[in-house]
PDB file of N, CA and C in Angstrom:
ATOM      1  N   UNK A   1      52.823   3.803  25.178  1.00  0.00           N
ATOM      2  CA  UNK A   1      52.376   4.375  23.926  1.00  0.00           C
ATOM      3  C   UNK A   1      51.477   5.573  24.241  1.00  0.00           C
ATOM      4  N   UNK A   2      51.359   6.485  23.721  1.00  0.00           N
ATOM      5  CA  UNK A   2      51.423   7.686  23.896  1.00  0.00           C
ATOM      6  C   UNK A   2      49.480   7.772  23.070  1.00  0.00           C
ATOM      7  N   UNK A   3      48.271   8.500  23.990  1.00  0.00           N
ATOM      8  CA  UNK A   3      47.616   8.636  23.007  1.00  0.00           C
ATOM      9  C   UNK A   3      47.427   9.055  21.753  1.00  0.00           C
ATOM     10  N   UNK A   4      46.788   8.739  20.842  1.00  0.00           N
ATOM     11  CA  UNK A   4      46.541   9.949  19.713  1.00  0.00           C
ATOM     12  C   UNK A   4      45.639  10.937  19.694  1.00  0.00           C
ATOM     13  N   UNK A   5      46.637  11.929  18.536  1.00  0.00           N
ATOM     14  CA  UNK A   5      45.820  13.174  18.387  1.00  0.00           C
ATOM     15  C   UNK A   5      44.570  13.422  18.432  1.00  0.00           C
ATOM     16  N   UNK A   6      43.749  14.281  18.148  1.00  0.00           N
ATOM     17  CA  UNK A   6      42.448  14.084  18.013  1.00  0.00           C
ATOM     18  C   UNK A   6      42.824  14.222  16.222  1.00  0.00           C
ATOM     19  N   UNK A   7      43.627  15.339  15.991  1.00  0.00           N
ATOM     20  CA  UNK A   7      43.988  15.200  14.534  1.00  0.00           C
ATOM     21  C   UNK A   7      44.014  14.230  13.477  1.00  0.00           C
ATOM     22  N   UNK A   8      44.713  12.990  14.468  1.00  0.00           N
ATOM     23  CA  UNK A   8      45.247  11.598  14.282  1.00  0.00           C
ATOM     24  C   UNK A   8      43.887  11.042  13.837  1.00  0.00           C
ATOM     25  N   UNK A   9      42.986  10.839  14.714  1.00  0.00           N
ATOM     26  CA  UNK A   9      41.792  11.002  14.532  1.00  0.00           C
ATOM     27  C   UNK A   9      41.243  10.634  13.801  1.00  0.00           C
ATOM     28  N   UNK A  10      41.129  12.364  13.628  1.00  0.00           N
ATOM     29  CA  UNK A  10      40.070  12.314  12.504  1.00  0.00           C
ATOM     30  C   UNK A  10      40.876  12.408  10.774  1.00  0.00           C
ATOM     31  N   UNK A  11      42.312  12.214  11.328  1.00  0.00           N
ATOM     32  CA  UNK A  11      42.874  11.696   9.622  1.00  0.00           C
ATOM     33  C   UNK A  11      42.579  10.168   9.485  1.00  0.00           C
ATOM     34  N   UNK A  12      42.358   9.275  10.514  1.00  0.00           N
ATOM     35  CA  UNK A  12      41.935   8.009  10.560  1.00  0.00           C
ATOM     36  C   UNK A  12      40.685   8.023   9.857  1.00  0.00           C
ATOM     37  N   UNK A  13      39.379   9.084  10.600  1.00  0.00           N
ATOM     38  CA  UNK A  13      38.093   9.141   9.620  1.00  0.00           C
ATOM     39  C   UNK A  13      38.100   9.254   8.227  1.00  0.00           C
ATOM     40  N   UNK A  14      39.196   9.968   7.923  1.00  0.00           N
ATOM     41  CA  UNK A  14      38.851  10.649   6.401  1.00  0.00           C
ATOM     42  C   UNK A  14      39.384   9.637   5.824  1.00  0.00           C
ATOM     43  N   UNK A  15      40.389   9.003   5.912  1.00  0.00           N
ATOM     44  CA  UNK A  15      41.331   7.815   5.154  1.00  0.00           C
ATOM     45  C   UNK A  15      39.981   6.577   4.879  1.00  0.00           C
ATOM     46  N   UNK A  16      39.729   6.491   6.204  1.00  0.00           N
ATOM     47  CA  UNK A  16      38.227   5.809   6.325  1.00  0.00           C
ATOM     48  C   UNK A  16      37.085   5.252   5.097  1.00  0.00           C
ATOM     49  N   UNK A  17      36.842   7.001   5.196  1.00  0.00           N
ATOM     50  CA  UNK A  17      35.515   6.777   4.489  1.00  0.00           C
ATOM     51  C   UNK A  17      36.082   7.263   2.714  1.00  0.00           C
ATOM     52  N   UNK A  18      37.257   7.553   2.830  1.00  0.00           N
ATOM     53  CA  UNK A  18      37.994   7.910   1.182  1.00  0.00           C
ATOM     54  C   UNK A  18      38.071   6.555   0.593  1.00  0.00           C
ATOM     55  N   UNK A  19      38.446   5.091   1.212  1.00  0.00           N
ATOM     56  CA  UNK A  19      38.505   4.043   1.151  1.00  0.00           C
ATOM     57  C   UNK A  19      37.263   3.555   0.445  1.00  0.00           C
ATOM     58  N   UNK A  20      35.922   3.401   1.653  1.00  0.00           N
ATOM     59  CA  UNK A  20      34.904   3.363   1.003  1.00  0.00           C
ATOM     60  C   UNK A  20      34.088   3.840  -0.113  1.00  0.00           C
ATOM     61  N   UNK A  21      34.913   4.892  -0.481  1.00  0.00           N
ATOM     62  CA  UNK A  21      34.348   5.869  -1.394  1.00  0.00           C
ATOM     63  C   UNK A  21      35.118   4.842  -2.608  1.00  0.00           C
ATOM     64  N   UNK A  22      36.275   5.082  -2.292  1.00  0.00           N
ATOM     65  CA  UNK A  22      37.051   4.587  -3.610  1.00  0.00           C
ATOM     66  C   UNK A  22      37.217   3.074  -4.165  1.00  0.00           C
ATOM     67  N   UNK A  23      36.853   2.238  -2.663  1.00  0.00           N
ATOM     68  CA  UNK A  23      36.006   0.706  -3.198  1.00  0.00           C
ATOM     69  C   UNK A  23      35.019   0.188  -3.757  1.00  0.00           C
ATOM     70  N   UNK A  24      33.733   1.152  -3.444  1.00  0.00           N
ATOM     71  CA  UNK A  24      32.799   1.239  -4.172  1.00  0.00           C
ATOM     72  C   UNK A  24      32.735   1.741  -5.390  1.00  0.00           C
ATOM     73  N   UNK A  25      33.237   2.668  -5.883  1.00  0.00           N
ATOM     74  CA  UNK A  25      33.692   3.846  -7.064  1.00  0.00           C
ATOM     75  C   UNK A  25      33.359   2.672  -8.079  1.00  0.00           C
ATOM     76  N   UNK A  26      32.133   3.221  -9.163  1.00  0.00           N
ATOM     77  CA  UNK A  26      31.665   2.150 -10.088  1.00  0.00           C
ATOM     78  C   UNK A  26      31.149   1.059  -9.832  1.00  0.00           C
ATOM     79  N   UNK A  27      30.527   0.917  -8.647  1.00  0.00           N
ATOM     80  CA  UNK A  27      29.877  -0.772  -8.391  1.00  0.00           C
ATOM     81  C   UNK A  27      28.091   0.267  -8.162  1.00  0.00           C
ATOM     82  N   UNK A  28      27.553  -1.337  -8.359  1.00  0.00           N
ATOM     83  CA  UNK A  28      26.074  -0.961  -7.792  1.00  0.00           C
ATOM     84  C   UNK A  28      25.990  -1.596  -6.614  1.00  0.00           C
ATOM     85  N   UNK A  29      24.847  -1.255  -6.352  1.00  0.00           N
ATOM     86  CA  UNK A  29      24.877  -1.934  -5.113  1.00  0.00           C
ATOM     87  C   UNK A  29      24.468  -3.557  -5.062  1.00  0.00           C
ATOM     88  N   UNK A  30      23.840  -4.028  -6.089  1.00  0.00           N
ATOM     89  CA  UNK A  30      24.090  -5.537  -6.503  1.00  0.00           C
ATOM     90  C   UNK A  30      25.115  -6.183  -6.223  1.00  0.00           C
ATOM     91  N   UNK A  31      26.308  -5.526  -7.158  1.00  0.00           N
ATOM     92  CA  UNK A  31      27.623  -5.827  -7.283  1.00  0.00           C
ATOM     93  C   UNK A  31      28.815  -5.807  -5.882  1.00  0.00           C
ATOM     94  N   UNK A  32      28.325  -4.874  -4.963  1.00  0.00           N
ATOM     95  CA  UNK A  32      28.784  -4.840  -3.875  1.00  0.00           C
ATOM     96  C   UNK A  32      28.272  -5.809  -3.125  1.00  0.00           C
ATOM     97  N   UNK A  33      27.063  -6.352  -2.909  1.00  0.00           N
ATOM     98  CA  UNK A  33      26.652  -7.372  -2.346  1.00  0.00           C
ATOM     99  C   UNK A  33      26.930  -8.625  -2.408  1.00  0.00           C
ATOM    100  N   UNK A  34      26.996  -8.728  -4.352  1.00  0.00           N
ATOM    101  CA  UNK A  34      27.954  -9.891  -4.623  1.00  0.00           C
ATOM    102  C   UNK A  34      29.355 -10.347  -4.535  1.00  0.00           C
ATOM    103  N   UNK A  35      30.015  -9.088  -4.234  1.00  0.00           N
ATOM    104  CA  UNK A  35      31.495  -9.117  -3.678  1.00  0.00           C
ATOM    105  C   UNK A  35      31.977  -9.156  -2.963  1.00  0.00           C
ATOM    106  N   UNK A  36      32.088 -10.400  -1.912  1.00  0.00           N
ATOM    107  CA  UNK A  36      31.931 -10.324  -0.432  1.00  0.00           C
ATOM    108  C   UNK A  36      33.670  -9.120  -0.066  1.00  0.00           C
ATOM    109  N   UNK A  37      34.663  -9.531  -0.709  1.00  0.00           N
ATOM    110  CA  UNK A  37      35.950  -9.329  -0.177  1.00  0.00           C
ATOM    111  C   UNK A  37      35.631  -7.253  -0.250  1.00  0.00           C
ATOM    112  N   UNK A  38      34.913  -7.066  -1.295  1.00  0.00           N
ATOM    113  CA  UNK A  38      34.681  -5.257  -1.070  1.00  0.00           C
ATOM    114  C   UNK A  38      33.851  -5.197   0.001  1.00  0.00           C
ATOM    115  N   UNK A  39      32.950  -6.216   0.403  1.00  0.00           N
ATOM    116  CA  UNK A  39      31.658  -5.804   1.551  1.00  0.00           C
ATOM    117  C   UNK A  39      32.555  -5.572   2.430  1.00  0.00           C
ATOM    118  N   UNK A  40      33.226  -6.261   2.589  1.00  0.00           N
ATOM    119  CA  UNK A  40      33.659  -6.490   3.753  1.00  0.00           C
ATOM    120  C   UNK A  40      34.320  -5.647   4.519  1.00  0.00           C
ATOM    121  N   UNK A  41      35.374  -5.120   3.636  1.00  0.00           N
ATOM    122  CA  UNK A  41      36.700  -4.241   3.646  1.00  0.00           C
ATOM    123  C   UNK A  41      35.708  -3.048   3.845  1.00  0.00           C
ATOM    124  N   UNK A  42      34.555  -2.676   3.112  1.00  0.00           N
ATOM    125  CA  UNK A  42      33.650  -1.426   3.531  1.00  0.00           C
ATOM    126  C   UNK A  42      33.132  -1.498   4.847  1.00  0.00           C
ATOM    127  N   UNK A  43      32.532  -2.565   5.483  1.00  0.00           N
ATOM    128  CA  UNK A  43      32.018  -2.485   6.430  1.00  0.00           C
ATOM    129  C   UNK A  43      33.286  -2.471   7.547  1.00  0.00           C
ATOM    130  N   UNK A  44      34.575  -3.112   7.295  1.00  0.00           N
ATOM    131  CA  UNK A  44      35.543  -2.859   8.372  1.00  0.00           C
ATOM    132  C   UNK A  44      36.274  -1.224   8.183  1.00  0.00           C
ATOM    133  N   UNK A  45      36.038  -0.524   7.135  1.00  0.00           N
ATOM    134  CA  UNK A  45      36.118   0.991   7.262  1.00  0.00           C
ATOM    135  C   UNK A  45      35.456   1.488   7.979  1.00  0.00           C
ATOM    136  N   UNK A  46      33.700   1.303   7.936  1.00  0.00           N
ATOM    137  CA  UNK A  46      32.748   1.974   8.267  1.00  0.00           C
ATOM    138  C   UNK A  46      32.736   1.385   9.704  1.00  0.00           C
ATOM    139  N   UNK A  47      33.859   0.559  10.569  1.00  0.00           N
ATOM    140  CA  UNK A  47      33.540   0.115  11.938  1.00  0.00           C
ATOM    141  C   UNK A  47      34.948   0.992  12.350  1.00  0.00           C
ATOM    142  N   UNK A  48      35.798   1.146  11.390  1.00  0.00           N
ATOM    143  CA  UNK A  48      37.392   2.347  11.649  1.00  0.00           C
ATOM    144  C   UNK A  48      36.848   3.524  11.838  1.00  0.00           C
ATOM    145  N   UNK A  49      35.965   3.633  10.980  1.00  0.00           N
ATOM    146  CA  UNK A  49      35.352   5.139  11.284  1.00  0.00           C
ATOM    147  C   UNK A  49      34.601   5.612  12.301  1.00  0.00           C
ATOM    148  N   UNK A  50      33.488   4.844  12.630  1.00  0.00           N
ATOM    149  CA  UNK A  50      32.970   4.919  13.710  1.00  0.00           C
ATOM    150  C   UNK A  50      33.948   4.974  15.106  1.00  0.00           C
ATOM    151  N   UNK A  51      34.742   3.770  15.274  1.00  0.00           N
ATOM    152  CA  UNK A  51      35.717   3.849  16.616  1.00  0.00           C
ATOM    153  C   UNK A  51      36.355   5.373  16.568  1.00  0.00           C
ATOM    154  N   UNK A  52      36.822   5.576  15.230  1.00  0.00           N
ATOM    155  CA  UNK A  52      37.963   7.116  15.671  1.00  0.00           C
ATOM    156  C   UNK A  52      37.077   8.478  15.643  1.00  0.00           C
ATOM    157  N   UNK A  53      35.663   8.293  15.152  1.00  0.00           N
ATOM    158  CA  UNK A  53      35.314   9.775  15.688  1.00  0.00           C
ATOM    159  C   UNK A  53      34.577   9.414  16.896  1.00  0.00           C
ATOM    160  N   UNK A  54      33.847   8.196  17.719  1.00  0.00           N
ATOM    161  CA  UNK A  54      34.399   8.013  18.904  1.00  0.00           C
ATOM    162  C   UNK A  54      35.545   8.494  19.869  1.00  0.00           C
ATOM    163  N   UNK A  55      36.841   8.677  19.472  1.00  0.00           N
ATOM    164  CA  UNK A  55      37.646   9.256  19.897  1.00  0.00           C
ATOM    165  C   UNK A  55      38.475  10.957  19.907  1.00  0.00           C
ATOM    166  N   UNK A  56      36.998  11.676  18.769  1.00  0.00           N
ATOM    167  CA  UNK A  56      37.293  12.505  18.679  1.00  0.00           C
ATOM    168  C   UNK A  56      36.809  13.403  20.081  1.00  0.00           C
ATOM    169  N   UNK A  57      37.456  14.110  20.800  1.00  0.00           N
ATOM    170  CA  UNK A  57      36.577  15.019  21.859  1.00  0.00           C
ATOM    171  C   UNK A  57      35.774  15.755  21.832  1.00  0.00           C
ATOM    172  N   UNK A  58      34.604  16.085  22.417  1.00  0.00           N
ATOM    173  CA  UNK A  58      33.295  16.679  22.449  1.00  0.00           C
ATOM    174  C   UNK A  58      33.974  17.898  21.753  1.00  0.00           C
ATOM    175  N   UNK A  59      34.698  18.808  22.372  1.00  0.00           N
ATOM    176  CA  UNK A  59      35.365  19.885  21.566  1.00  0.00           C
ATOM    177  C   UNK A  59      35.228  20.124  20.563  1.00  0.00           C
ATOM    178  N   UNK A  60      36.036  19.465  19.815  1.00  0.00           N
ATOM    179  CA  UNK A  60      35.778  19.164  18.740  1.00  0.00           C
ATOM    180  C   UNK A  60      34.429  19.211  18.025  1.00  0.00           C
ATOM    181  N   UNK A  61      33.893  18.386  18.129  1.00  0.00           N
ATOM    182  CA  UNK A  61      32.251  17.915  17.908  1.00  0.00           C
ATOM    183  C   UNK A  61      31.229  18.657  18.134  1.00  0.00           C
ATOM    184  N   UNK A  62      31.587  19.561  19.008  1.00  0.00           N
ATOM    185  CA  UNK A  62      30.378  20.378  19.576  1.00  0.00           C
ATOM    186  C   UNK A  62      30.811  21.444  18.542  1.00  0.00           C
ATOM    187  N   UNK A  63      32.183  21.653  18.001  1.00  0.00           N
ATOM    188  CA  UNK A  63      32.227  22.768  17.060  1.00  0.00           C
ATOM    189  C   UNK A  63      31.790  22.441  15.435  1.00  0.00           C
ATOM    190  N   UNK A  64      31.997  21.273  15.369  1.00  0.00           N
ATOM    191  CA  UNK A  64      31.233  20.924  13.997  1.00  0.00           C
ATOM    192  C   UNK A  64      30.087  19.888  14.264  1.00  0.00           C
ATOM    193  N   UNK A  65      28.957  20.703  14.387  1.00  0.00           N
ATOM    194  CA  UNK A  65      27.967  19.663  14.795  1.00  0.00           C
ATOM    195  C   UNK A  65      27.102  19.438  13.621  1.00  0.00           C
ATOM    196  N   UNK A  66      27.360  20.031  11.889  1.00  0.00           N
ATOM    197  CA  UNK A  66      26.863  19.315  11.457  1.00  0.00           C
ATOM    198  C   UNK A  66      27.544  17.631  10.678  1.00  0.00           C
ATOM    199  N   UNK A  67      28.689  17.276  11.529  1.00  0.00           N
ATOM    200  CA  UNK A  67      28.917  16.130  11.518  1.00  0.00           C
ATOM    201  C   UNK A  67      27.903  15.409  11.892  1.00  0.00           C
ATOM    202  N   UNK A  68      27.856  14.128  11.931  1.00  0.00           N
ATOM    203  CA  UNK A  68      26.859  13.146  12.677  1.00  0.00           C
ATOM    204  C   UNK A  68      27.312  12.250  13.036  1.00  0.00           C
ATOM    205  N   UNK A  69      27.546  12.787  14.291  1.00  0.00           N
ATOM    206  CA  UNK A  69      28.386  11.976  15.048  1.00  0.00           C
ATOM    207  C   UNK A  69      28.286  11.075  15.869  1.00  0.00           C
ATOM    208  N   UNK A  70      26.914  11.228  16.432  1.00  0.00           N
ATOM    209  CA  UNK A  70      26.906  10.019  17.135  1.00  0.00           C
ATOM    210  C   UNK A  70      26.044   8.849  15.458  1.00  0.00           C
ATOM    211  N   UNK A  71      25.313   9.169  14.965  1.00  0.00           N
ATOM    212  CA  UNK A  71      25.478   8.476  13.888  1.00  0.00           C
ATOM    213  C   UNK A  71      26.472   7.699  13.457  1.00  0.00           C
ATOM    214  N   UNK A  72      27.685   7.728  13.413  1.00  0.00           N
ATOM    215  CA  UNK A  72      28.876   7.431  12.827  1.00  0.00           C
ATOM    216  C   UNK A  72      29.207   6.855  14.187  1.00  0.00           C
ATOM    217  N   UNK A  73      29.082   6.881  15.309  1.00  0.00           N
ATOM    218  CA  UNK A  73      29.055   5.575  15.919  1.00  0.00           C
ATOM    219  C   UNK A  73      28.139   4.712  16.589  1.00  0.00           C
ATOM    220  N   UNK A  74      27.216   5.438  16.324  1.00  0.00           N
ATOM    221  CA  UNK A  74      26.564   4.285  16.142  1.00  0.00           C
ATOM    222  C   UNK A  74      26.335   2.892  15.426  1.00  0.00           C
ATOM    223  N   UNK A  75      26.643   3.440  13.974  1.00  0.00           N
ATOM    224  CA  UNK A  75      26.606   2.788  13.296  1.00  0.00           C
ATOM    225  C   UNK A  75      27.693   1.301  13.079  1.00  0.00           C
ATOM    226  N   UNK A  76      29.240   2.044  13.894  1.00  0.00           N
ATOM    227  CA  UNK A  76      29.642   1.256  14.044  1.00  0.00           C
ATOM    228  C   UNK A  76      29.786  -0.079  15.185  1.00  0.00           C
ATOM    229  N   UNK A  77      29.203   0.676  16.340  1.00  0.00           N
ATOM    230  CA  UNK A  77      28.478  -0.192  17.531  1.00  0.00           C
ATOM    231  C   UNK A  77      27.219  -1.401  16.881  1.00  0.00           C
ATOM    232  N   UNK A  78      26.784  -1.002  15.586  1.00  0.00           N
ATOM    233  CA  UNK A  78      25.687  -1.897  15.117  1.00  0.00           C
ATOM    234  C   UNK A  78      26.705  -3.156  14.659  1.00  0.00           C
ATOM    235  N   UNK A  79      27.705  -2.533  13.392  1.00  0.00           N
ATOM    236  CA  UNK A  79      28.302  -3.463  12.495  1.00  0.00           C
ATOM    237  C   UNK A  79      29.070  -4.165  13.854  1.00  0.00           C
ATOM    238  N   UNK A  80      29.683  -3.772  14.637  1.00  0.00           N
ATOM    239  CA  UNK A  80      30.673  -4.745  15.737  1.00  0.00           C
ATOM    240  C   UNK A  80      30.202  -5.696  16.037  1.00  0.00           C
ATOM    241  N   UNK A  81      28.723  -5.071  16.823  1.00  0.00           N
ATOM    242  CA  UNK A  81      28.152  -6.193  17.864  1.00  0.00           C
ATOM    243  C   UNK A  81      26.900  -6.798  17.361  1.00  0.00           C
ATOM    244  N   UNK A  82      26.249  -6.826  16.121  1.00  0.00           N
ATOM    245  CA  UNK A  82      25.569  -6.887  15.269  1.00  0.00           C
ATOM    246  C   UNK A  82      25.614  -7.206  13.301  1.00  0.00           C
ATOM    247  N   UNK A  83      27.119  -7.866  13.575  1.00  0.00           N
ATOM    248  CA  UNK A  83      27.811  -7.831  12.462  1.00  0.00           C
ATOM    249  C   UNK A  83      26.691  -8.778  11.345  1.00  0.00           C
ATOM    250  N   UNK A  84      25.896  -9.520  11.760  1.00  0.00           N
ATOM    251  CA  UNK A  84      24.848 -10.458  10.487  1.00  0.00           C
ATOM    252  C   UNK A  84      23.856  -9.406  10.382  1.00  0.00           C
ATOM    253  N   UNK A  85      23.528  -8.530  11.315  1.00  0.00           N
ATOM    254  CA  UNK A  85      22.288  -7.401  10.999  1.00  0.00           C
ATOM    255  C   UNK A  85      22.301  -6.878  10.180  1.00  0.00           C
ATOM    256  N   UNK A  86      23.637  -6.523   9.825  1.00  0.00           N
ATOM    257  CA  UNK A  86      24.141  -5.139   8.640  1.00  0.00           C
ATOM    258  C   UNK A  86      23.081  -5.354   7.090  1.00  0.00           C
ATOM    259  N   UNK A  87      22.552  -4.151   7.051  1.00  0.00           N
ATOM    260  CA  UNK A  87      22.011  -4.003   5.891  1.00  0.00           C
ATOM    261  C   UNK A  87      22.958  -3.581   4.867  1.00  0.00           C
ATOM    262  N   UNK A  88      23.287  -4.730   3.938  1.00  0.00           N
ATOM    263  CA  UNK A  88      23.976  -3.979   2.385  1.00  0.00           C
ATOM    264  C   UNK A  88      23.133  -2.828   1.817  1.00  0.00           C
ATOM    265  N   UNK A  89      21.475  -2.941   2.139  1.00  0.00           N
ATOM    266  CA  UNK A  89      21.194  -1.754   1.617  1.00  0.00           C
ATOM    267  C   UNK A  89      21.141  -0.470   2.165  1.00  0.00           C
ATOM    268  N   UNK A  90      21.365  -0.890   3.631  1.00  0.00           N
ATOM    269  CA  UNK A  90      21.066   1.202   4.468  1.00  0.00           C
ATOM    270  C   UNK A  90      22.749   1.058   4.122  1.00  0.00           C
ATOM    271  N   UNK A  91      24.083   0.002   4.144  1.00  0.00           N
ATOM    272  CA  UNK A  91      25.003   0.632   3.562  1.00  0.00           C
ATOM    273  C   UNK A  91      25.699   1.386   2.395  1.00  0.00           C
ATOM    274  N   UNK A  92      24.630   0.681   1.245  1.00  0.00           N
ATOM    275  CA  UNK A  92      24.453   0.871  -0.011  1.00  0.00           C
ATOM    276  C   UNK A  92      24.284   2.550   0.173  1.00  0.00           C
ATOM    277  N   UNK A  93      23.207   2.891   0.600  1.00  0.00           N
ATOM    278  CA  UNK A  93      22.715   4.393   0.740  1.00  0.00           C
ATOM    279  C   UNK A  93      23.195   4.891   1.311  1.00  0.00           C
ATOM    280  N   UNK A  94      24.083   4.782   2.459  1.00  0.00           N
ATOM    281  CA  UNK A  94      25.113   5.407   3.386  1.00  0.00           C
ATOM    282  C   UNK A  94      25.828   6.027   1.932  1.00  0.00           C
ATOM    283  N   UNK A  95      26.554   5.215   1.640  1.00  0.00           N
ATOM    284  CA  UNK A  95      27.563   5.252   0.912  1.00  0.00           C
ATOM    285  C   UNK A  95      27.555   6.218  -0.465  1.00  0.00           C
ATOM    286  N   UNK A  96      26.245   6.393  -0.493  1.00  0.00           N
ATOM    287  CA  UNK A  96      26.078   6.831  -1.841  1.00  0.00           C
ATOM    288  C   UNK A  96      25.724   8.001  -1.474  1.00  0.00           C
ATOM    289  N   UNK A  97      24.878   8.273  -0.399  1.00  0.00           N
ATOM    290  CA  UNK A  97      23.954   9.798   0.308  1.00  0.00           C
ATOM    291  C   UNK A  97      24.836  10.333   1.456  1.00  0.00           C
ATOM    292  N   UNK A  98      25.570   9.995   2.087  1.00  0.00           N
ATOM    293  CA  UNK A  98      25.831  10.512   3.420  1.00  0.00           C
ATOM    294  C   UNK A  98      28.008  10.434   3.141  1.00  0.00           C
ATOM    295  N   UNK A  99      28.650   9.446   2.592  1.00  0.00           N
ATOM    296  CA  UNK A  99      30.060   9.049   2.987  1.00  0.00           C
ATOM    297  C   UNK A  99      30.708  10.579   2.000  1.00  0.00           C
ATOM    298  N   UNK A 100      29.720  11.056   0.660  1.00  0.00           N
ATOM    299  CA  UNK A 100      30.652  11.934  -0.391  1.00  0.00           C
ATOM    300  C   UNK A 100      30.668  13.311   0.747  1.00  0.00           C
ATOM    301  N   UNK A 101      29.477  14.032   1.217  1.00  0.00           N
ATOM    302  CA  UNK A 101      29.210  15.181   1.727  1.00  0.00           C
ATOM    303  C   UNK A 101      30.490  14.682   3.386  1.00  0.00           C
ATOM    304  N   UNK A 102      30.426  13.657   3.858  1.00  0.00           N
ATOM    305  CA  UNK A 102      31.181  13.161   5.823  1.00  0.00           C
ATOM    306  C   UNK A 102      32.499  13.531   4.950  1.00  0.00           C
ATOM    307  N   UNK A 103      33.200  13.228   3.464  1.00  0.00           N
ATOM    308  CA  UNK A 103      34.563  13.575   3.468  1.00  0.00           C
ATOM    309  C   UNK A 103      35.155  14.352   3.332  1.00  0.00           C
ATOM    310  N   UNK A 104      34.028  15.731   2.631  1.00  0.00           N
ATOM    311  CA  UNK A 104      34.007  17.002   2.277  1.00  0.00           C
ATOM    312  C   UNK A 104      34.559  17.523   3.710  1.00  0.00           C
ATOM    313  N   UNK A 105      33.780  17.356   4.606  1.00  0.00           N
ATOM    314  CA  UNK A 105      33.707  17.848   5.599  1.00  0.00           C
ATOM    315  C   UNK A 105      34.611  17.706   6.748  1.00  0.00           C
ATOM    316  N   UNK A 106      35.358  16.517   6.567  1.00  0.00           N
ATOM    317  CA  UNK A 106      36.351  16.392   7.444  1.00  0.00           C
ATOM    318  C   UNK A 106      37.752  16.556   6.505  1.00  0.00           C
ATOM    319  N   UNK A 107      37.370  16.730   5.064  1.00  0.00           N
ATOM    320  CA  UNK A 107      38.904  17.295   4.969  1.00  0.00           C
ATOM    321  C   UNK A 107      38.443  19.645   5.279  1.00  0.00           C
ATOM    322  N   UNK A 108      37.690  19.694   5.164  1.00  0.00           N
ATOM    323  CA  UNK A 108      37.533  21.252   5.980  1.00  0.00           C
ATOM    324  C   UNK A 108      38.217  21.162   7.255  1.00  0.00           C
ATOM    325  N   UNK A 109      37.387  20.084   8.015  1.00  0.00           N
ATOM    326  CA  UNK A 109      37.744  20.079   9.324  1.00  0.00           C
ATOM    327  C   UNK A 109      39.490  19.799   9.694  1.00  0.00           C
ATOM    328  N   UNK A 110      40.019  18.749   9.114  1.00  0.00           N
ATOM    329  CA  UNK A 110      41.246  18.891   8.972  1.00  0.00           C
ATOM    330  C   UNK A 110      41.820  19.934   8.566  1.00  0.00           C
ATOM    331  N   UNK A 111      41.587  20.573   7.494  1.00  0.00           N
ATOM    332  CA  UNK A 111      42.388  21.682   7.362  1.00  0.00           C
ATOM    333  C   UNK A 111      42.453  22.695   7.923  1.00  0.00           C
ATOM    334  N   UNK A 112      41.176  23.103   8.784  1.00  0.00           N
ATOM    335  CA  UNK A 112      41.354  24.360   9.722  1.00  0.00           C
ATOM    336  C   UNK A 112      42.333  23.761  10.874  1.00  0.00           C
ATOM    337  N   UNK A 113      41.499  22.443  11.489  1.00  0.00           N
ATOM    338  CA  UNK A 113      42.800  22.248  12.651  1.00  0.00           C
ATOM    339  C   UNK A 113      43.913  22.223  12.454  1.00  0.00           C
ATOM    340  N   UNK A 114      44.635  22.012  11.142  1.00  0.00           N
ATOM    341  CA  UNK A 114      45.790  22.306  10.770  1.00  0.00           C
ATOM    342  C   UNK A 114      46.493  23.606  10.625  1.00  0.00           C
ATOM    343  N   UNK A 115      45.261  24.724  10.118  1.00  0.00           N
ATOM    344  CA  UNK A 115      45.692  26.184  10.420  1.00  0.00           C
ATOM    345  C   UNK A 115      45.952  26.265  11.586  1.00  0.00           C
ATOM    346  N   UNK A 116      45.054  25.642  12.706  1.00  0.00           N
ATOM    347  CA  UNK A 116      45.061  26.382  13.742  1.00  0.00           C
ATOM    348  C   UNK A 116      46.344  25.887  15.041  1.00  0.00           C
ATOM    349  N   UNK A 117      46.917  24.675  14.479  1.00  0.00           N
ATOM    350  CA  UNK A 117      48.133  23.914  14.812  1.00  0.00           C
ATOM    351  C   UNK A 117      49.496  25.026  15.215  1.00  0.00           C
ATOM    352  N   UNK A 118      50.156  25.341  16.330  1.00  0.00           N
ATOM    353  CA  UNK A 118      51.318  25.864  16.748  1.00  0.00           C
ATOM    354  C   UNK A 118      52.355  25.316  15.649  1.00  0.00           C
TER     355      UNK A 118
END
């Protein structure tokens, strides 16, 4: 099996955090807490996301550095190996402060690497 793109990637990120965006879409953060089957499915996005811009190359990264990138895996190194730690509320605020502006930005980022595609 053949690696993936970095493209691949970071269409993995954006699918990612569009997910989270669109699971949460109308909940509070009460309501997310009380819903284990949405927690969940958010926090296993937000551990998809983390692994694939992990896999994006410094290249990359060093050209859009106002990503936050090691942020974004960090975060998912927390939820993996730290999965009872997880705060519903720094996810709550992730989600609400940081996931709308990370999707903006990687559909830019996608689309230039797509200009810039042979």
């Amino acid at each position: 099996m053949s690696p993936r793109s970095p493209l691949a990637r970071l269409d993995d990120m954006l699918e990612a955090v569009e997910k989270i965006l669109r699971y949460t879409a109308g909940m509070t953060s009460d309501q997310l807490q009380a819903d284990a089957k949405t927690l969940d499915a958010v926090i296993m996005n937000f551990s998809v996301l983390g692994e694939a811009a992990s896999a994006v190359p410094d290249g990359i990264q060093s050209r859009w550095p106002d990503i936050p990138w090691r942020v974004i895996t960090d975060m998912r190194n927390v939820i993996t190996h730290q999965y009872f730690k997880v705060s519903p509320e720094i996810l709550w605020e992730t989600i609400q402060t940081q996931a709308p502006p990370l999707a903006e930005q990687l559909r830019d980022l996608v689309r230039t690497l797509e200009g810039e595609s042979p």
